[in-house]
N, C-alpha and C. Protein backbone atom coordinates (compact mmCIF):
# COMPACT_ATOMS: atom_id res chain seq x y z
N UNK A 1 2.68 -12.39 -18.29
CA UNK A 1 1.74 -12.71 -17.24
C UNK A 1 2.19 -12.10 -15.92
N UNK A 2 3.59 -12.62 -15.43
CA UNK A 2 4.26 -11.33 -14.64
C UNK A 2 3.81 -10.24 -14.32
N UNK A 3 3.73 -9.35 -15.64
CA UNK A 3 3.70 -7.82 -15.51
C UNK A 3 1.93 -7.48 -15.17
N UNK A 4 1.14 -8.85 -15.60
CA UNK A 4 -0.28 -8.52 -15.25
C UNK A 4 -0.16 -8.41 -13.79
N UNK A 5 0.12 -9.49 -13.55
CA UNK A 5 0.00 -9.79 -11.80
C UNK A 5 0.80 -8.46 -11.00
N UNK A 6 1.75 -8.02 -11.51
CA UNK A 6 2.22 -6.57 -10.93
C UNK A 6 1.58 -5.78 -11.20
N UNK A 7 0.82 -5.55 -11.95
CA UNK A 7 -0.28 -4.24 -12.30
C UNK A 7 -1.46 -4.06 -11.35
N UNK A 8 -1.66 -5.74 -11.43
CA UNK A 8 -3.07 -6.19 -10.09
C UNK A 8 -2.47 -5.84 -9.09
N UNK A 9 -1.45 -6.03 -8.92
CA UNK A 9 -1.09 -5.66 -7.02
C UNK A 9 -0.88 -4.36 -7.18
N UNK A 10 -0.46 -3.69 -7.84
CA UNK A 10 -0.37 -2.33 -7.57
C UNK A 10 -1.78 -1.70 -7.35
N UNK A 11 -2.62 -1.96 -8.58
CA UNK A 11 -3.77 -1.35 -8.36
C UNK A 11 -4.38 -1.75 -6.85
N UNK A 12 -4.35 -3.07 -6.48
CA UNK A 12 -4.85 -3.46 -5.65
C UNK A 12 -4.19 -2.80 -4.18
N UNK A 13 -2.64 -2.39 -4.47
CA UNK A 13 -2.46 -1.30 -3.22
C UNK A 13 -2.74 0.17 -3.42
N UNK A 14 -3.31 0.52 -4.21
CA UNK A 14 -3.73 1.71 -5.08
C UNK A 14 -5.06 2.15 -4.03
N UNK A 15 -6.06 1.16 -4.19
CA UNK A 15 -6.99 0.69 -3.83
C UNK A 15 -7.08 0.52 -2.43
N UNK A 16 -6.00 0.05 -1.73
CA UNK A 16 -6.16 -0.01 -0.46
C UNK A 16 -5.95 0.73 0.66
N UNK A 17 -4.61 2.02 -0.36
CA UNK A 17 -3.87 3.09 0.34
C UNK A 17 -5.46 3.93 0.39
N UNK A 18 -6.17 4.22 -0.90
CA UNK A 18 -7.46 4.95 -0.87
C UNK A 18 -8.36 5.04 0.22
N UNK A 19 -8.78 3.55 0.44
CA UNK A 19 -9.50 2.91 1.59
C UNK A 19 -8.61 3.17 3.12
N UNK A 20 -7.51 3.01 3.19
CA UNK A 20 -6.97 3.22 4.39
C UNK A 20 -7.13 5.06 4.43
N UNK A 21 -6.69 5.68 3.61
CA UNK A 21 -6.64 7.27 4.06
C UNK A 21 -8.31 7.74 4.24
N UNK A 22 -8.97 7.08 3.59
CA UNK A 22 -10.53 7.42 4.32
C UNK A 22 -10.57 6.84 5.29
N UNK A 23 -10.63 5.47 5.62
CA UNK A 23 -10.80 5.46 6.86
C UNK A 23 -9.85 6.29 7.99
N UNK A 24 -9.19 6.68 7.70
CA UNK A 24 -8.05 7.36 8.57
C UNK A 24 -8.98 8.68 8.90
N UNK A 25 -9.06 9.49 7.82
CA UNK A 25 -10.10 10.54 7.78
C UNK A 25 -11.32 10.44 8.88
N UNK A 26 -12.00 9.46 8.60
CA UNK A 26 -13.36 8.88 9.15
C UNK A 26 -12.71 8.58 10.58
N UNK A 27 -11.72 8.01 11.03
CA UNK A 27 -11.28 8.15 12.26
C UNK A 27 -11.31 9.61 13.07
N UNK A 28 -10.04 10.29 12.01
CA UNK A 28 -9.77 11.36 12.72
C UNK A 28 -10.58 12.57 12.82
N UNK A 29 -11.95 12.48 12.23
CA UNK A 29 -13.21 13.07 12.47
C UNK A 29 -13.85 12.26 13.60
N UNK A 30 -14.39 11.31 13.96
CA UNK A 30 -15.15 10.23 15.19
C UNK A 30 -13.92 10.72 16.66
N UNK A 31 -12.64 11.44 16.67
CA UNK A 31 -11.62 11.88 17.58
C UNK A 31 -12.17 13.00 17.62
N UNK A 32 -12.31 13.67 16.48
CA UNK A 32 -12.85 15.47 16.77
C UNK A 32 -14.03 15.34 17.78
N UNK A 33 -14.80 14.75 16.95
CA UNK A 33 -16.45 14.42 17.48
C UNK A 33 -16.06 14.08 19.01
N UNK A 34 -15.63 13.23 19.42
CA UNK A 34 -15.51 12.75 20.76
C UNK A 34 -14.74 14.12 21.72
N UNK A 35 -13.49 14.53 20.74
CA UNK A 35 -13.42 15.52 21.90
C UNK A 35 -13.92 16.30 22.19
N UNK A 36 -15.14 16.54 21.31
CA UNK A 36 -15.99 18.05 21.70
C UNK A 36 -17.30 17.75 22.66
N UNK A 37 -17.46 15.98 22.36
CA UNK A 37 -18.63 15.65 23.45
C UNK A 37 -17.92 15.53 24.76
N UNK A 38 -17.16 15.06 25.14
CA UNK A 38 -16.46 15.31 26.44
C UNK A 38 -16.72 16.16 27.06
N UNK A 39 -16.00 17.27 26.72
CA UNK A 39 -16.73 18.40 27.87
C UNK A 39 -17.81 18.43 28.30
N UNK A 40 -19.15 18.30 26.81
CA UNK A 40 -20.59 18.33 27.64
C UNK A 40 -20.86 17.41 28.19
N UNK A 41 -20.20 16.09 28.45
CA UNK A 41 -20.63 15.06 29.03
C UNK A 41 -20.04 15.47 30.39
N UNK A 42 -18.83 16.01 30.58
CA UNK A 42 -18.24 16.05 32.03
C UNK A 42 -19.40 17.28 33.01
N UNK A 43 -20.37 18.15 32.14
CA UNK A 43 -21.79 19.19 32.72
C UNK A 43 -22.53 18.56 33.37
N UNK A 44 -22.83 16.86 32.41
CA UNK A 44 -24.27 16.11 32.96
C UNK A 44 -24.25 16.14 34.72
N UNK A 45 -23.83 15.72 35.06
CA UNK A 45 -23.87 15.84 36.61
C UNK A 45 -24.36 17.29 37.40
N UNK A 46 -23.70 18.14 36.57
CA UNK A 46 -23.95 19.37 37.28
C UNK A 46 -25.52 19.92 36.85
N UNK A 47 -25.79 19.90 35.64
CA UNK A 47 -26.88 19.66 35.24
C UNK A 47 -27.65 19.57 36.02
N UNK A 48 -27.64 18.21 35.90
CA UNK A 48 -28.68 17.07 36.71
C UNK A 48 -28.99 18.01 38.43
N UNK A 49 -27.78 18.55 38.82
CA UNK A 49 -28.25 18.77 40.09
C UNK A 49 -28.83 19.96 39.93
N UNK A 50 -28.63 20.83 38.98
CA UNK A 50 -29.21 22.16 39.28
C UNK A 50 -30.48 21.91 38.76
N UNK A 51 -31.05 20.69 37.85
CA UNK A 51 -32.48 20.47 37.57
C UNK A 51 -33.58 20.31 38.78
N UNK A 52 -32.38 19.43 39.42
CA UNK A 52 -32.70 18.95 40.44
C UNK A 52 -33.15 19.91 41.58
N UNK A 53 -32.81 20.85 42.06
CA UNK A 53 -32.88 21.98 42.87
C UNK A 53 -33.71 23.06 42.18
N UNK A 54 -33.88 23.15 40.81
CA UNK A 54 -35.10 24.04 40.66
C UNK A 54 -36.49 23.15 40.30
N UNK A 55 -36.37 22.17 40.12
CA UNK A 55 -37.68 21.15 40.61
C UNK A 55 -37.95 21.30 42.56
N UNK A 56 -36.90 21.38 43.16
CA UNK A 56 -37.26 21.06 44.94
C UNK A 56 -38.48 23.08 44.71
N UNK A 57 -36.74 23.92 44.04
CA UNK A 57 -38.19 24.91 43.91
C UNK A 57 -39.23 25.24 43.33
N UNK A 58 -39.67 24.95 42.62
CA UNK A 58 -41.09 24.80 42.00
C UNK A 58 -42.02 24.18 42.54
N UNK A 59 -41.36 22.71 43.30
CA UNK A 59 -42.46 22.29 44.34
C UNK A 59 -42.54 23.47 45.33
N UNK A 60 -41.55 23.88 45.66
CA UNK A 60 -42.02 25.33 46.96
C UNK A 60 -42.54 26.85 46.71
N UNK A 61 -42.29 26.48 45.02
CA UNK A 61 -43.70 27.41 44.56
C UNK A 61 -45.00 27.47 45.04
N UNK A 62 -45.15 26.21 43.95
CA UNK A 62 -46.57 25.36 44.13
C UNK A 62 -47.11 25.37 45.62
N UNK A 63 -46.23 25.20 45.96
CA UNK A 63 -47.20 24.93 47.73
C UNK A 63 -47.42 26.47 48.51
N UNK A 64 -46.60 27.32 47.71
CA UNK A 64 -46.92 28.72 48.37
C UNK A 64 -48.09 29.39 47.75
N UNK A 65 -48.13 29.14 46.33
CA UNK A 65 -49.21 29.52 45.09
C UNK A 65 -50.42 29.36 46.04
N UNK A 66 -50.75 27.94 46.44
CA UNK A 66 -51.44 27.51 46.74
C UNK A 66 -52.08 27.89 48.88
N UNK A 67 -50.91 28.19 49.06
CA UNK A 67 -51.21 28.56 50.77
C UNK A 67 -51.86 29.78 50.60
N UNK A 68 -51.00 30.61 49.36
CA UNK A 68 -51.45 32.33 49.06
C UNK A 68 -53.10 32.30 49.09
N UNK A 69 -53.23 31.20 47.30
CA UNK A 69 -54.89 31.10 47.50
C UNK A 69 -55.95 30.85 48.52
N UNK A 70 -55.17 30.26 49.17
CA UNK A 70 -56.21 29.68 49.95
C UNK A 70 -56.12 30.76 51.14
N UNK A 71 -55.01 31.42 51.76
CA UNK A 71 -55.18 32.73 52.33
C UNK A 71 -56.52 33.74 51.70
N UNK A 72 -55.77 34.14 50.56
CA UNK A 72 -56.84 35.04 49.55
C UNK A 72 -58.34 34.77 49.77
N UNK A 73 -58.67 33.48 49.39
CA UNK A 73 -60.24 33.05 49.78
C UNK A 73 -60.87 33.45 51.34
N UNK A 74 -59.80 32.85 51.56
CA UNK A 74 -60.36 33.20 53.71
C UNK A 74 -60.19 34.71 53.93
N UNK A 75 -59.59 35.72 53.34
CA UNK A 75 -59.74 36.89 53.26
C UNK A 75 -60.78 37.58 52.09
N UNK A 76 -61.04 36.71 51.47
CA UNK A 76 -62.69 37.11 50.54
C UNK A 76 -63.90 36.87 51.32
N UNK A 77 -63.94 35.54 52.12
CA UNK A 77 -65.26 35.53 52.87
C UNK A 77 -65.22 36.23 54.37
N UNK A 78 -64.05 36.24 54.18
CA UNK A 78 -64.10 37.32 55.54
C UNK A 78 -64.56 38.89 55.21
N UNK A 79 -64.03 39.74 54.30
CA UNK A 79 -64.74 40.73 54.01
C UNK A 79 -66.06 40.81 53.36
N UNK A 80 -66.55 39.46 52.80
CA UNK A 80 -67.94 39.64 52.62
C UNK A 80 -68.77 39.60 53.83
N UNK A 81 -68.20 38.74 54.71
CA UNK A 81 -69.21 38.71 56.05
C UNK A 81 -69.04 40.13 56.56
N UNK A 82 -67.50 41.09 56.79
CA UNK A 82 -67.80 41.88 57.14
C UNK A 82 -68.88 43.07 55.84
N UNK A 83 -68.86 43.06 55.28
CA UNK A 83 -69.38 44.07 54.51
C UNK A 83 -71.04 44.05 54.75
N UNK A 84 -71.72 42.44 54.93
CA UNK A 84 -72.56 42.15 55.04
C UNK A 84 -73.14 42.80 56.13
N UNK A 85 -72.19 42.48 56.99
CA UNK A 85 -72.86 42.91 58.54
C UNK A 85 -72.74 44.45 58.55
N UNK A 86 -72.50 45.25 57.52
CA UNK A 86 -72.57 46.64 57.67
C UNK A 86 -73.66 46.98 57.29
């Protein structure tokens, strides 16, 4: 009966060394993983600001797009009136 109960514990550290070296594995992959997100996480900020600054320009697109057109028009009815009056 002895030698059963030593067979069970062995297997049973058999079993556990298995489970510990995967999880060890499964650790020391979730360490890889993390150190490679780090860096891109330490960008977000910089990111963020350069999003940030080509949104301020695009609004100063938009508002030039728009001054242009509306130039353009007032220089369309202006040469129709002049053309008219010729």
């Amino acid at each position: 009966m002895r030698a059963n109960e030593d067979n069970a514990t062995a297997a049973e550290l058999r079993r556990l060394g298995v489970l510990y070296e995967g999880m060890r594995d499964d650790i020391k992959s979730i360490v890889e993983a993390v150190k490679t997100i780090q860096p891109m996480l330490a960008e977000i900020p910089g990111i963020k600001n350069e999003v940030e600054v080509m949104s301020d320009d695009v609004k100063a697109i938009k508002a030039a797009i728009k001054d242009t057109n509306r130039d353009l028009h007032l220089l369309e009815t202006r040469v129709d009136r002049l053309e008219a009056a010729i």
